[in-house]
Protein backbone atom coordinates (compact mmCIF):
# COMPACT_ATOMS: atom_id res chain seq x y z
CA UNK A 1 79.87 89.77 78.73
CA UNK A 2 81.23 86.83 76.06
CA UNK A 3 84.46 86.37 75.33
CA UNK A 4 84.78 87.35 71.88
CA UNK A 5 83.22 91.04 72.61
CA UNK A 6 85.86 93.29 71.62
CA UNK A 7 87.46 95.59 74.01
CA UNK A 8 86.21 98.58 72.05
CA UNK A 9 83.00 97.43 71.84
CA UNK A 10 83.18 95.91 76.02
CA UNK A 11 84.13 99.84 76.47
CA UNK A 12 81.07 101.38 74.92
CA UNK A 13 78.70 99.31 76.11
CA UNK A 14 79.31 100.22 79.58
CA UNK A 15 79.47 103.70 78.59
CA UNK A 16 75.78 103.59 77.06
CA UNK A 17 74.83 101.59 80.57
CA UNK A 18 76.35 103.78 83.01
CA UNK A 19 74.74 106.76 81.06
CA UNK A 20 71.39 105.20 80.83
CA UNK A 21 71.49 103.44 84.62
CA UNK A 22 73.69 105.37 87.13
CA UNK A 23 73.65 103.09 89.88
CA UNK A 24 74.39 99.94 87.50
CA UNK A 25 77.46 101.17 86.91
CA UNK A 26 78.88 101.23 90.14
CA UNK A 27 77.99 97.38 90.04
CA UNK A 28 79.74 97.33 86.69
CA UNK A 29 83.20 98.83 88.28
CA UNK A 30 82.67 96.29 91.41
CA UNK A 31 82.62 93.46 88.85
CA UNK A 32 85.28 94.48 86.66
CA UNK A 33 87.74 95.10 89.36
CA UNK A 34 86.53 91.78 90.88
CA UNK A 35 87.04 89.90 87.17
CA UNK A 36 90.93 91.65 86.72
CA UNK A 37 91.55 90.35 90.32
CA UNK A 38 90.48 86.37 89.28
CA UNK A 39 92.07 86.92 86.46
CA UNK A 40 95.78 87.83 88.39
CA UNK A 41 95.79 85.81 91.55
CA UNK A 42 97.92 87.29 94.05
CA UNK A 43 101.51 84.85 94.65
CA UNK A 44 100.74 82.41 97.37
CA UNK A 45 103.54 82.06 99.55
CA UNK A 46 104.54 78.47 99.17
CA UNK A 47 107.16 76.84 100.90
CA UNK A 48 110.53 76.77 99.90
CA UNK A 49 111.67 73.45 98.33
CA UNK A 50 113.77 71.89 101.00
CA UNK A 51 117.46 71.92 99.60
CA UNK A 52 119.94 69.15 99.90
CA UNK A 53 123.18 69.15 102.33
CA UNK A 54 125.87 71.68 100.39
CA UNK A 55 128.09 68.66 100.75
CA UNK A 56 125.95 65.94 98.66
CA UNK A 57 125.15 68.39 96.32
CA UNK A 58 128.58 69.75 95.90
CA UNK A 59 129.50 66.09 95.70
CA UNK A 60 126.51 65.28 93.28
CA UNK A 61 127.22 67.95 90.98
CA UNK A 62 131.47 66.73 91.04
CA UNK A 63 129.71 63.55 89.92
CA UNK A 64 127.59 64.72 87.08
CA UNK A 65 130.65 67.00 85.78
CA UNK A 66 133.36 63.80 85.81
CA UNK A 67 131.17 61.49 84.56
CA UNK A 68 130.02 63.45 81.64
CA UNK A 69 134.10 63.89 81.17
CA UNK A 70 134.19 60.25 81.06
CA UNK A 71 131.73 59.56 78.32
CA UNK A 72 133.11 62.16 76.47
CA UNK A 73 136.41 61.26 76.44
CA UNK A 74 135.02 57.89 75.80
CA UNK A 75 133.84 58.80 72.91
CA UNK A 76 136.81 60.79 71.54
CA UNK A 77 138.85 57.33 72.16
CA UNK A 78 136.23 55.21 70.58
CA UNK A 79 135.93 57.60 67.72
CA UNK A 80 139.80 57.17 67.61
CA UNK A 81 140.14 53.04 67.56
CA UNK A 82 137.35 52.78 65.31
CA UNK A 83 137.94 55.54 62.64
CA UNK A 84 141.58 55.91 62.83
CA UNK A 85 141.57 59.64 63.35
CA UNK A 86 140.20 61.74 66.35
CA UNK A 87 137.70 64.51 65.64
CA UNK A 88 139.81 67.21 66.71
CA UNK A 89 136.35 69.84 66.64
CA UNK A 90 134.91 67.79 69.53
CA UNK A 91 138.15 67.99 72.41
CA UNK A 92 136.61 71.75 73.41
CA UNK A 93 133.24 70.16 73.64
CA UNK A 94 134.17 67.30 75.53
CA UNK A 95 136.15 69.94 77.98
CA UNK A 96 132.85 72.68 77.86
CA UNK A 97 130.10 70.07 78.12
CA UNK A 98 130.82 68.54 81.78
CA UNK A 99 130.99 72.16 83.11
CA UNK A 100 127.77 72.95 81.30
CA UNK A 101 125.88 70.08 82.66
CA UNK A 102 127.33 70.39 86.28
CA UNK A 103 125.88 73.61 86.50
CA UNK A 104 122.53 72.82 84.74
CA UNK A 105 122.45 69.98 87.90
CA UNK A 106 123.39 72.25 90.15
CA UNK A 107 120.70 74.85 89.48
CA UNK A 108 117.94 72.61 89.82
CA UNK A 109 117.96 73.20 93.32
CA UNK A 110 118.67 76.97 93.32
């Protein structure tokens, strides 16, 4: 059977063979089933990943969250000295952005 047989066409086929050779197309069920099966593997159970201590990474993820605070604020004083004016639209992001990234951190190990 090729790949580019159409189902329809996959379908009659082994309707014409299990018509013209009976016992055929019990081998024809054996290897369909068999195909479907290679074609899903079954979920091996792998091991877990092997977490961190909940103290380093609570304390990692504290990390990630002030230190993107810092470059954001950062740049909100920068943006300050060297326009002369501070982009007002960015103070939520600077205060929604460490929170964001904390949590992306933190998930990495969930």
């Amino acid at each position: 059977m090729s790949m580019q047989m159409s189902i329809v066409a996959w379908v009659n086929r082994r309707a014409s063979l299990r018509v013209k050779y009976p016992s055929f197309a019990l081998r024809i069920e054996t290897l369909s089933l068999s195909a479907i099966a290679a074609m899903n593997p079954s979920p091996e159970n792998k091991p877990a990943r092997k977490q961190p201590p909940k103290w380093l990474l609570n304390t990692l993820t504290a990390l990630v969250g002030v230190l993107t605070l810092a470059l954001g604020i950062g740049w909100i004083v920068y943006k300050w000295v060297v326009d002369l004016e501070i982009p007002y639209f960015a103070i939520p992001l600077v205060m929604c952005v460490p929170v964001i990234t904390a949590v992306a951190f933190r998930n990495i190990w969930d």
